[in-house]
N, C-alpha and C. Protein backbone atom coordinates (compact mmCIF):
# COMPACT_ATOMS: atom_id res chain seq x y z
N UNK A 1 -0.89 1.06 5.25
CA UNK A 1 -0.41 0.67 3.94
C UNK A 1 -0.53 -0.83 3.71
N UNK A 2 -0.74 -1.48 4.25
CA UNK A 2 -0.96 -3.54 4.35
C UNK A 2 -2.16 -3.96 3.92
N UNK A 3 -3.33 -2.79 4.52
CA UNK A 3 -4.56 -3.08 4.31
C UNK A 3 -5.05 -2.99 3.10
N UNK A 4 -5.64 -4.31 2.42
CA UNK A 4 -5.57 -4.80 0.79
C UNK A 4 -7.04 -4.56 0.52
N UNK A 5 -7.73 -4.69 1.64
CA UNK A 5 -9.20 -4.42 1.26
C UNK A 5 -9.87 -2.96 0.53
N UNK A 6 -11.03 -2.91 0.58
CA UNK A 6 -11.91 -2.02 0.11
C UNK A 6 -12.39 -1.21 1.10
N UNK A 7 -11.46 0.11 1.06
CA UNK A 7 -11.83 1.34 1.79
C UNK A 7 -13.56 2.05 1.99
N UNK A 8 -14.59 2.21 3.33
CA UNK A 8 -15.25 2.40 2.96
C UNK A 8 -15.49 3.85 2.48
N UNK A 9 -16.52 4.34 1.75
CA UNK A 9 -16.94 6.07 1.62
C UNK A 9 -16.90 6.87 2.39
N UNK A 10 -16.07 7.82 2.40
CA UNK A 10 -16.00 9.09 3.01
C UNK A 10 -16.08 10.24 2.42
N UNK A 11 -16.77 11.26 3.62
CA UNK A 11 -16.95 12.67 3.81
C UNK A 11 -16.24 13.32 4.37
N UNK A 12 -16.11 14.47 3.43
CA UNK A 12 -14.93 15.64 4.35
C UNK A 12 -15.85 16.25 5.44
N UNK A 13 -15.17 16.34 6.93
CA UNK A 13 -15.82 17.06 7.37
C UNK A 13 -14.81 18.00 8.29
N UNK A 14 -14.95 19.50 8.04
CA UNK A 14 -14.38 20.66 8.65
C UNK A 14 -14.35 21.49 9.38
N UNK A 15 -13.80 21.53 10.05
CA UNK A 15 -14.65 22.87 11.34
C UNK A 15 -13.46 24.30 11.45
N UNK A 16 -14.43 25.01 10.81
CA UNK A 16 -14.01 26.36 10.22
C UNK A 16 -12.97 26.25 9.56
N UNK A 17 -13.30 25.58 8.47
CA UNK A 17 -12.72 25.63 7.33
C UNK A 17 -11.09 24.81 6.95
N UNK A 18 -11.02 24.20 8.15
CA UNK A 18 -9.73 23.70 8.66
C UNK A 18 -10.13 22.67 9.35
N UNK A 19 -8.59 21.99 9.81
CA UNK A 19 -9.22 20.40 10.69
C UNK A 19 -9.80 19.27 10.04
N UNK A 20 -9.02 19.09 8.47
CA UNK A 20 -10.37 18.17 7.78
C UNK A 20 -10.30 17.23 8.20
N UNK A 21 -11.35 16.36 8.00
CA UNK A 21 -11.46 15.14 9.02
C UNK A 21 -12.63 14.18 8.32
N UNK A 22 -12.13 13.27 8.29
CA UNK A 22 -13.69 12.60 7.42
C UNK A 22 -14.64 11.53 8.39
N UNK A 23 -15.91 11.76 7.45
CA UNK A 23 -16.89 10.79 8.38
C UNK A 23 -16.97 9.16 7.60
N UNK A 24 -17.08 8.55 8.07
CA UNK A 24 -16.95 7.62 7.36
C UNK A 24 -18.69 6.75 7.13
N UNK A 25 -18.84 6.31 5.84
CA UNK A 25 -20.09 5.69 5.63
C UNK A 25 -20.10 4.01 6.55
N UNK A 26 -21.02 4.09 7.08
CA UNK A 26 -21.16 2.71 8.30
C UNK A 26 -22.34 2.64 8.20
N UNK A 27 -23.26 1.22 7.75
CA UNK A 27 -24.12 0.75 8.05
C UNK A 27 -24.36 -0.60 8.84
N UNK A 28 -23.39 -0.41 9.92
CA UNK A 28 -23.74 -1.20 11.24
C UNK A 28 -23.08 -2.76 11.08
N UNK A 29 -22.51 -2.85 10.09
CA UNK A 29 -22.04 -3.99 9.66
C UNK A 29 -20.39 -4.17 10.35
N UNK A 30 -20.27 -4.72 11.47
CA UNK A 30 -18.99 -4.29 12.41
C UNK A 30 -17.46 -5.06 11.28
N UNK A 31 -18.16 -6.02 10.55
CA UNK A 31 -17.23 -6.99 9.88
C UNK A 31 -16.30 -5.75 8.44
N UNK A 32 -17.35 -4.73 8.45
CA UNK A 32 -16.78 -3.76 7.08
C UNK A 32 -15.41 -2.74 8.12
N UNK A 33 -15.27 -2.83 8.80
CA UNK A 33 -14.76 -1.80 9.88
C UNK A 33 -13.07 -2.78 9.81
N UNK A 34 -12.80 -3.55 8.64
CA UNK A 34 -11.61 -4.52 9.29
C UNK A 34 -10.35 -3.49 9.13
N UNK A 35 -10.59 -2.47 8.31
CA UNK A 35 -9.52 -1.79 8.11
C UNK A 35 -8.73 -0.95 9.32
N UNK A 36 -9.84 -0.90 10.27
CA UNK A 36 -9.41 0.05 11.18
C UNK A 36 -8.23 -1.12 11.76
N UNK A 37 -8.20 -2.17 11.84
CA UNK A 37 -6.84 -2.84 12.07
C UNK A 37 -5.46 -2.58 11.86
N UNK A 38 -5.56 -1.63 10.41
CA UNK A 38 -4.27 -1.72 10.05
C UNK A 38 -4.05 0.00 10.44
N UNK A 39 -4.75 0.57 11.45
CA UNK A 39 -4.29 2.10 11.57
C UNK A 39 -3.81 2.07 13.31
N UNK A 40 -2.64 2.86 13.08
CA UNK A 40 -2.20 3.10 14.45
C UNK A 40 -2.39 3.02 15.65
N UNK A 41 -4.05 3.67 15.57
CA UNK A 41 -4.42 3.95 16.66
C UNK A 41 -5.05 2.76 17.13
N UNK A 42 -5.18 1.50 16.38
CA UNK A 42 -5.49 0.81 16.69
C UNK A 42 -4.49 -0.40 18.03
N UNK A 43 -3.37 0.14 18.00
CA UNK A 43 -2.55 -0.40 18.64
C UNK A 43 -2.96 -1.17 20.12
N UNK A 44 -3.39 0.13 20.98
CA UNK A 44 -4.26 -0.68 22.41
C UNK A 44 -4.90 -1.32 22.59
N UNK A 45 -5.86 -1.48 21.34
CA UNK A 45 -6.57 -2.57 21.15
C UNK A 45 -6.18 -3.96 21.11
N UNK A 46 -5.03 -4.31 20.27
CA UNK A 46 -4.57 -5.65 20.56
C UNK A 46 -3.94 -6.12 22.02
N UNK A 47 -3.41 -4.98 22.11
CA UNK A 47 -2.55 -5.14 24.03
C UNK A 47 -3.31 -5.64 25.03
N UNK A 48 -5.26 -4.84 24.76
CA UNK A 48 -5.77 -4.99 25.72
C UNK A 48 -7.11 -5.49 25.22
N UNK A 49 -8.30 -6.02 26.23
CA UNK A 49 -9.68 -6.14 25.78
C UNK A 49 -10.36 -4.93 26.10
N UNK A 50 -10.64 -3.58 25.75
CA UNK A 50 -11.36 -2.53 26.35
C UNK A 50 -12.78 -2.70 26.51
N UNK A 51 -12.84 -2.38 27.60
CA UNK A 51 -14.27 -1.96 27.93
C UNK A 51 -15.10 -0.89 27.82
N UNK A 52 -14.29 0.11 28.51
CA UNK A 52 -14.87 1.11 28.83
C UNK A 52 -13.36 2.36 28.19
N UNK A 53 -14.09 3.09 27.07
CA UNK A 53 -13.10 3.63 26.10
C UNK A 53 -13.63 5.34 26.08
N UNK A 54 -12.70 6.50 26.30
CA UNK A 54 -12.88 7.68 26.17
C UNK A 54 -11.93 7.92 24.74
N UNK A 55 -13.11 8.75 23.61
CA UNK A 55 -12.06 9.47 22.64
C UNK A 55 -12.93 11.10 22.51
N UNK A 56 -11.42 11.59 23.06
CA UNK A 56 -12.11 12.99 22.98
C UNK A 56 -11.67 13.47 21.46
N UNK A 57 -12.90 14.68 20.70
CA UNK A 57 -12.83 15.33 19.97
C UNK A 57 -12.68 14.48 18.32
N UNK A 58 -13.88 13.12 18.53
CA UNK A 58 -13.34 12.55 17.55
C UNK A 58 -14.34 12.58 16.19
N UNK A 59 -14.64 13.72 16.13
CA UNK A 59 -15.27 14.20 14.27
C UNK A 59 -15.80 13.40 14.09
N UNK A 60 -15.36 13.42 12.98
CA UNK A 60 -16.32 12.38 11.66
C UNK A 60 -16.04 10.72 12.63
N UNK A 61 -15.75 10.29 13.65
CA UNK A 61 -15.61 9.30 13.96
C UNK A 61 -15.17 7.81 14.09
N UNK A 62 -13.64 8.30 13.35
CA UNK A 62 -13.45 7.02 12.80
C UNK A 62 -12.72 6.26 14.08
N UNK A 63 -12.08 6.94 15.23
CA UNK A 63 -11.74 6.35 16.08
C UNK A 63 -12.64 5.69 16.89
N UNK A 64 -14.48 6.29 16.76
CA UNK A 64 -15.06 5.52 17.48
C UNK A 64 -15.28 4.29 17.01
N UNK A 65 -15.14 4.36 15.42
CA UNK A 65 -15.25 3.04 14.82
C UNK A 65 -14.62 2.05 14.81
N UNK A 66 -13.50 1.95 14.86
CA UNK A 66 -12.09 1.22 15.44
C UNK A 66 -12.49 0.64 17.32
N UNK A 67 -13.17 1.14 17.92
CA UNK A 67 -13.43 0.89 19.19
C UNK A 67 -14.59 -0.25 19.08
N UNK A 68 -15.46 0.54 18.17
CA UNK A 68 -16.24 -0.94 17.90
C UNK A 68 -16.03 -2.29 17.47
N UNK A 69 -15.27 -2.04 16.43
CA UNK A 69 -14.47 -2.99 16.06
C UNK A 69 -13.90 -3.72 16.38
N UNK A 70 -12.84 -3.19 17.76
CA UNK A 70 -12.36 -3.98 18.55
C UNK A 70 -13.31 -4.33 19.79
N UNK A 71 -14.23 -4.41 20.09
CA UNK A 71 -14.74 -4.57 21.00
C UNK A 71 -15.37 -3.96 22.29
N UNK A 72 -15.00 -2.63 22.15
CA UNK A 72 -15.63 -1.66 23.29
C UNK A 72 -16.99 -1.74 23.62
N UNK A 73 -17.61 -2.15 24.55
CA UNK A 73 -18.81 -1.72 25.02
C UNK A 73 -19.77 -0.38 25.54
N UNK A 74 -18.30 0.16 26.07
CA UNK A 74 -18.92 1.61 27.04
C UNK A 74 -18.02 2.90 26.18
N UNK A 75 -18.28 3.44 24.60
CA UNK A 75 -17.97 4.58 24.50
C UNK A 75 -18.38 5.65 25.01
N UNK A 76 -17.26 6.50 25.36
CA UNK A 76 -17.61 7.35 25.76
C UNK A 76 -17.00 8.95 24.91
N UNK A 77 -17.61 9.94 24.72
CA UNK A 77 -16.52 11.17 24.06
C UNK A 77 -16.66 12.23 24.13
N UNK A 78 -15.90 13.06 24.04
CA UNK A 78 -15.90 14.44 24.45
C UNK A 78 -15.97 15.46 22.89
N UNK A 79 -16.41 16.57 23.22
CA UNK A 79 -16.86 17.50 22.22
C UNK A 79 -16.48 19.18 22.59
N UNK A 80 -15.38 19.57 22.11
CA UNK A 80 -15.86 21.27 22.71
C UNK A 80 -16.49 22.01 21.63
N UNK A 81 -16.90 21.43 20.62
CA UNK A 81 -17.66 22.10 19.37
C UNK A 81 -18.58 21.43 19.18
N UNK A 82 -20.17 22.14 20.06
CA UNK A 82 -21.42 21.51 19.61
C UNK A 82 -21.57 21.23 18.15
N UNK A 83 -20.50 21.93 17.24
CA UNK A 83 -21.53 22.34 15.84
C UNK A 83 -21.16 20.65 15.19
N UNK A 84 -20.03 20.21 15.89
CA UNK A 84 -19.42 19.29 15.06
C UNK A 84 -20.26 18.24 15.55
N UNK A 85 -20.70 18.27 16.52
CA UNK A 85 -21.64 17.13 17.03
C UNK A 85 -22.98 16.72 16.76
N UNK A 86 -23.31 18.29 16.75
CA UNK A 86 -25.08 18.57 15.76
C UNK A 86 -24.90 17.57 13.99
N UNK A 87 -23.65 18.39 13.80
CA UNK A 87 -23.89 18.03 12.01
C UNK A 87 -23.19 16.36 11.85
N UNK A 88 -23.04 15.77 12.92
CA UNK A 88 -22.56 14.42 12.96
C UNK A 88 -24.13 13.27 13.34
N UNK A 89 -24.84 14.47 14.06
CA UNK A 89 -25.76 13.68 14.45
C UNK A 89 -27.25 14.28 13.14
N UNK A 90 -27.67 14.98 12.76
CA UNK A 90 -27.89 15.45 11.80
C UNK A 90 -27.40 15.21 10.65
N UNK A 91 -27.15 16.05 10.14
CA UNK A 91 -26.63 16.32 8.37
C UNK A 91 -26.25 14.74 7.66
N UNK A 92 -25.08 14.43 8.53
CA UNK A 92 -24.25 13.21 8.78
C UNK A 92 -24.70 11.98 9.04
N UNK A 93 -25.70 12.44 10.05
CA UNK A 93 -26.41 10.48 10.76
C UNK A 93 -26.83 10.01 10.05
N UNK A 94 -27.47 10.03 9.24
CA UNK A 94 -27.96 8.55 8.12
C UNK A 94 -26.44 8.41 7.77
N UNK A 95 -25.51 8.78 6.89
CA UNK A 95 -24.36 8.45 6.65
C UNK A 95 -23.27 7.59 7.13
N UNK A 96 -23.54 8.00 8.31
CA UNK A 96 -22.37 7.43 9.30
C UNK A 96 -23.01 6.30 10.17
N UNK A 97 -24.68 5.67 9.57
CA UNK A 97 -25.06 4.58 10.71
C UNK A 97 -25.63 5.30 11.81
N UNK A 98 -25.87 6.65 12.10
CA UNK A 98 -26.45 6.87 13.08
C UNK A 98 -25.44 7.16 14.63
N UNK A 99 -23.88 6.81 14.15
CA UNK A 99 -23.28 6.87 14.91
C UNK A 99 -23.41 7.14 16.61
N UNK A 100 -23.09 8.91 16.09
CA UNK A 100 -23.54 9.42 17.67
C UNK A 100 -24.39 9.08 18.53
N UNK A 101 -25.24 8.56 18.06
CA UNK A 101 -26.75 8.35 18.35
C UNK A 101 -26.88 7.10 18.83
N UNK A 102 -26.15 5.70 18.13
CA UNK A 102 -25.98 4.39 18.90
C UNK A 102 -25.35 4.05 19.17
N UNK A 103 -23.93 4.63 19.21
CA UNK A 103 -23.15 3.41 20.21
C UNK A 103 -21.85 4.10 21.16
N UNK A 104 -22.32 5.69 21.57
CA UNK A 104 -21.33 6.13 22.04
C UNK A 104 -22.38 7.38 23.42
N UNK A 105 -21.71 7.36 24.20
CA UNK A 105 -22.26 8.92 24.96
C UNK A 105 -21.77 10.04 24.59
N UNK A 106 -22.26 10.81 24.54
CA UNK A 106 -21.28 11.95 24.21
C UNK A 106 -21.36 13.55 25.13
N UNK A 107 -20.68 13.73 25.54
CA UNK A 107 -20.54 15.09 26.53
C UNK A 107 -20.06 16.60 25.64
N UNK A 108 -20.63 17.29 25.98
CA UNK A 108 -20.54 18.91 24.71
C UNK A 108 -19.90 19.46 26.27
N UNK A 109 -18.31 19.20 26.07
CA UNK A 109 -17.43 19.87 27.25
C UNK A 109 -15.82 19.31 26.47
N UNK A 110 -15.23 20.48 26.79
CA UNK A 110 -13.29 19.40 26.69
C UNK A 110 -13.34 18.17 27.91
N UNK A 111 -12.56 17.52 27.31
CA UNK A 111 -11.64 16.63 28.15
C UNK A 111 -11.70 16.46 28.92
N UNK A 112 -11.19 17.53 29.48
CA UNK A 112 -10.21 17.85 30.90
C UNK A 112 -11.36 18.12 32.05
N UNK A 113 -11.82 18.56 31.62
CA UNK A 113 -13.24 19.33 32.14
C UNK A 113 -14.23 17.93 33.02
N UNK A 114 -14.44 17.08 31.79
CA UNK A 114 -15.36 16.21 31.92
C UNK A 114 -14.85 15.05 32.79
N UNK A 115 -13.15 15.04 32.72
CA UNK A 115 -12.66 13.81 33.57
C UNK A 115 -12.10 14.14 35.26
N UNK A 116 -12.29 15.75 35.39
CA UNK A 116 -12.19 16.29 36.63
C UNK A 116 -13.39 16.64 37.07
N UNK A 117 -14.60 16.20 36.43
CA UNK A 117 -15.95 16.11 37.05
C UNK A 117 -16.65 14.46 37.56
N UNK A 118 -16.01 13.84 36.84
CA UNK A 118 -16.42 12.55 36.76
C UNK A 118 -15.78 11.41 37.28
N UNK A 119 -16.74 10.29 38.02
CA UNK A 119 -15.69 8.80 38.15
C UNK A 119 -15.13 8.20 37.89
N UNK A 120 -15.92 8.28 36.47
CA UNK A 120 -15.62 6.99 35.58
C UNK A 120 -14.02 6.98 35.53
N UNK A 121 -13.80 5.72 34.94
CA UNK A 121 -12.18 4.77 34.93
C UNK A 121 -12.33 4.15 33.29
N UNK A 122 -11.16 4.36 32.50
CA UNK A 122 -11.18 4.19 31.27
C UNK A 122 -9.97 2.72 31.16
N UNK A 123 -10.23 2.06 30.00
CA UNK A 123 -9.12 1.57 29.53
C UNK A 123 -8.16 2.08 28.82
N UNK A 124 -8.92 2.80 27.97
CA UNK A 124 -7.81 3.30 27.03
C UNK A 124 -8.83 4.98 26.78
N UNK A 125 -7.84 5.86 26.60
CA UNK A 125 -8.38 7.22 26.71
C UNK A 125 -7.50 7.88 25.04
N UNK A 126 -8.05 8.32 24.27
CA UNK A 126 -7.66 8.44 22.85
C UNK A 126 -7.81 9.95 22.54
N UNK A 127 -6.65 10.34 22.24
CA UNK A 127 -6.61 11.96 22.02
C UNK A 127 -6.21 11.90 20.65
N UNK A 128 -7.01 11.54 19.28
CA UNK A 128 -6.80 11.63 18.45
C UNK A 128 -6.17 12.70 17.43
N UNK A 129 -6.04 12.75 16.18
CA UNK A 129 -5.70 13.75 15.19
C UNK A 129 -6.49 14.59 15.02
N UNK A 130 -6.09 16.36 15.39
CA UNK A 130 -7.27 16.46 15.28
C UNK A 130 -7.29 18.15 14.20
N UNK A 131 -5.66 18.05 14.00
CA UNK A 131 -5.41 19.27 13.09
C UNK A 131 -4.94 18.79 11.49
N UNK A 132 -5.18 19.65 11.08
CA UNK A 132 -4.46 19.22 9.52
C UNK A 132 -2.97 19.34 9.36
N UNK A 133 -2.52 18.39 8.38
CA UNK A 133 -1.03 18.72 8.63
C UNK A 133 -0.85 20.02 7.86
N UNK A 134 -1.36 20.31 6.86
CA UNK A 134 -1.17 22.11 6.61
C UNK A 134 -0.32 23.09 8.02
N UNK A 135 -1.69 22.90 8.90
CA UNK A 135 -1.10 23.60 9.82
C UNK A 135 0.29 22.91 10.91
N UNK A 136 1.13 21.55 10.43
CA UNK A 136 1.88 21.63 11.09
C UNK A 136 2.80 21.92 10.07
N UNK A 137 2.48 21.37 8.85
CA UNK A 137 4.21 21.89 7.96
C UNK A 137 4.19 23.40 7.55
N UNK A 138 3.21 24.31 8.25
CA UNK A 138 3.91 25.72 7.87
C UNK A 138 4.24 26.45 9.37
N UNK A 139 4.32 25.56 10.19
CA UNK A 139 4.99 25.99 11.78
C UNK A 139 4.08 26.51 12.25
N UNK A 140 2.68 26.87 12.00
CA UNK A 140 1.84 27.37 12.89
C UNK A 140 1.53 27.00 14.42
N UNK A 141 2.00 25.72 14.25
CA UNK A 141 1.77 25.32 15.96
C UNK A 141 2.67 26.36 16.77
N UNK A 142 3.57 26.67 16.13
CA UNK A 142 4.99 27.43 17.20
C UNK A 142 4.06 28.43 17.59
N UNK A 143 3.12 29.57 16.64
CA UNK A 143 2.23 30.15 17.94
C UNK A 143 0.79 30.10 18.42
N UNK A 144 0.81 28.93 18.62
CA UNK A 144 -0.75 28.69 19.21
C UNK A 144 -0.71 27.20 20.91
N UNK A 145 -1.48 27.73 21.34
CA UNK A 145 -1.04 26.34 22.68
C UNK A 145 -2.31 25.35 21.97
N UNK A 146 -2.09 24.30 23.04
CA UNK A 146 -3.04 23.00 22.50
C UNK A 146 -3.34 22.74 23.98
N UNK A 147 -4.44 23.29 24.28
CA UNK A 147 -4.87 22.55 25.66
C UNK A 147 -4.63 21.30 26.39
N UNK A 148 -4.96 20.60 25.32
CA UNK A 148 -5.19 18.91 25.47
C UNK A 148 -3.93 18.40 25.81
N UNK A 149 -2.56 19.19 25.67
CA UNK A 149 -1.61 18.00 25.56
C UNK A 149 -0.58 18.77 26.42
N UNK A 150 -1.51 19.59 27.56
CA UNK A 150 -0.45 20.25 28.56
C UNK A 150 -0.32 19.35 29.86
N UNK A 151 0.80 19.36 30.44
CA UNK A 151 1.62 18.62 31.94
C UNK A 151 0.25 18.56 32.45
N UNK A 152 -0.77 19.34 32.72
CA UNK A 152 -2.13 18.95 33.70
C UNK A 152 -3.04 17.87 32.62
N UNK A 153 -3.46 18.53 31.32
CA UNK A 153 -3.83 17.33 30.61
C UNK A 153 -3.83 16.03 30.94
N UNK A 154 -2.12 15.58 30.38
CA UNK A 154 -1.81 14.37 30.97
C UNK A 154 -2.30 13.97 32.36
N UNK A 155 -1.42 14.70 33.04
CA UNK A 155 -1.69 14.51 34.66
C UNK A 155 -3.21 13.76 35.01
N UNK A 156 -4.12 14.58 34.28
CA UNK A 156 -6.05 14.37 34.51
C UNK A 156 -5.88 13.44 33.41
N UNK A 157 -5.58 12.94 32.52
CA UNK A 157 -5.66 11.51 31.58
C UNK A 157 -5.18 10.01 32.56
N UNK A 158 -3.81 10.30 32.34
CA UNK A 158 -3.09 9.13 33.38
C UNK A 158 -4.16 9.01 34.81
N UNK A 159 -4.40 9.83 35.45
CA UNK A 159 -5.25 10.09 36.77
C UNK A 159 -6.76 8.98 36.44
N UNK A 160 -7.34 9.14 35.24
CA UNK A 160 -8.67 8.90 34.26
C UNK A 160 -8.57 7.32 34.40
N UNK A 161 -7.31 6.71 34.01
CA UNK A 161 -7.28 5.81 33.66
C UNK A 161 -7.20 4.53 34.67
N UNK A 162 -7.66 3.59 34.23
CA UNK A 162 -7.87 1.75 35.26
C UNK A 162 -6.28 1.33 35.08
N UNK A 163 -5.79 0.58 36.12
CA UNK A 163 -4.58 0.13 36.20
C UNK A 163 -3.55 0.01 35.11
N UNK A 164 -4.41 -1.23 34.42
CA UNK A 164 -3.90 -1.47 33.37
C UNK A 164 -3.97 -0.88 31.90
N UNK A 165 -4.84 0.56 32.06
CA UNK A 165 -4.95 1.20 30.87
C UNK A 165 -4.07 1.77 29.92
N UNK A 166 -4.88 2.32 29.01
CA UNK A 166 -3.53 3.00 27.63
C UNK A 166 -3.92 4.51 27.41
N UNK A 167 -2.80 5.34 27.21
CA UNK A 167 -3.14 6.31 27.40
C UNK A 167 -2.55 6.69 25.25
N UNK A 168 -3.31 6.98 24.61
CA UNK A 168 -2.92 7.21 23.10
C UNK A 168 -3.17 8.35 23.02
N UNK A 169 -2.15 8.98 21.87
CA UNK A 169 -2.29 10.57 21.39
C UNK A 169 -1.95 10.01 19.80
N UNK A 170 -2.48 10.79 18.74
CA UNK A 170 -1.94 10.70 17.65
C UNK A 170 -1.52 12.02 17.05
N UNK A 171 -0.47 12.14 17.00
CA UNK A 171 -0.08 13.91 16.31
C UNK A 171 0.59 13.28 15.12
N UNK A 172 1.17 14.79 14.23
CA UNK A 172 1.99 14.66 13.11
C UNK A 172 3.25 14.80 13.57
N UNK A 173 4.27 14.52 13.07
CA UNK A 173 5.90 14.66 13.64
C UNK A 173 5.73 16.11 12.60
């Protein structure tokens, strides 16, 4: 709500019909990205200098954009829905700068999966928004589980992470 500037263009983007999530228009210009300052998730970023940054399941991408912004060198992200990744890198890539394509790796696996296969050591590991609030203000969460944010989850996140790292989730209350 602080941020006075000029929001850039966005696209809805949905996966099955739910989950909206937008892509945001980026043409590589890191200086248009100032807004991501004034969003939450931007928080670890000031605490810390990241290097080396995991955001799993992050759509239309705006958390990877915020990483750029602040300075990340080594994105990295997770995907358990090829389709969302195809039409990000496709349909989407001229739109979004090409995103997927320049400035992030990206793995077609969950999370959990990819950080109990792997070495790598994160600064900050980002489990973004990744449902609509629809589905939290009509109680639907009460019957469905969320993989991502079970006692082992964590456990393999915290485990993921370099000494001094940050471990972020963003949900709805």
């Amino acid at each position: 709500l602080e941020f006075e500037g000029r929001l850039p263009e966005q696209l809805g983007l949905c996966q099955d019909g739910g989950n909206l999530n937008g892509a945001t228009r980026f043409n590589g210009n890191i200086g248009a990205l100032a807004f991501t300052e004034s969003l939450p998730a931007s928080l670890p970023y000031v605490l810390t200098e990241p290097r080396d940054v995991l955001i799993t399941e992050p759509m239309g991408g705006l958390d990877i954009l915020s990483a750029l912004y602040h300075g990340a060198t080594n994105i990295v992200t997770t995907h358990s829905s090829p389709l969302v990744l195809d039409a990000m890198k496709t349909v989407l890539g001229p739109f979004s700068g090409h995103l997927y394509e320049n400035h992030v790796t990206s793995f077609e696996e969950q999370a959990r999966s990819f950080l109990l296969r792997t070495h790598m050591a994160f600064d900050i590991i980002q489990v973004p928004l990744a449902d609509s609030s629809r589905a939290v203000s009509s109680g639907l969460y009460g019957l469905s589980e969320e993989y991502s944010l079970t006692v082992e989850a964590f456990e393999t996140y915290l485990g993921s992470l370099k000494s001094e790292g940050f471990l972020t989730i963003t949900q709805y209350l």
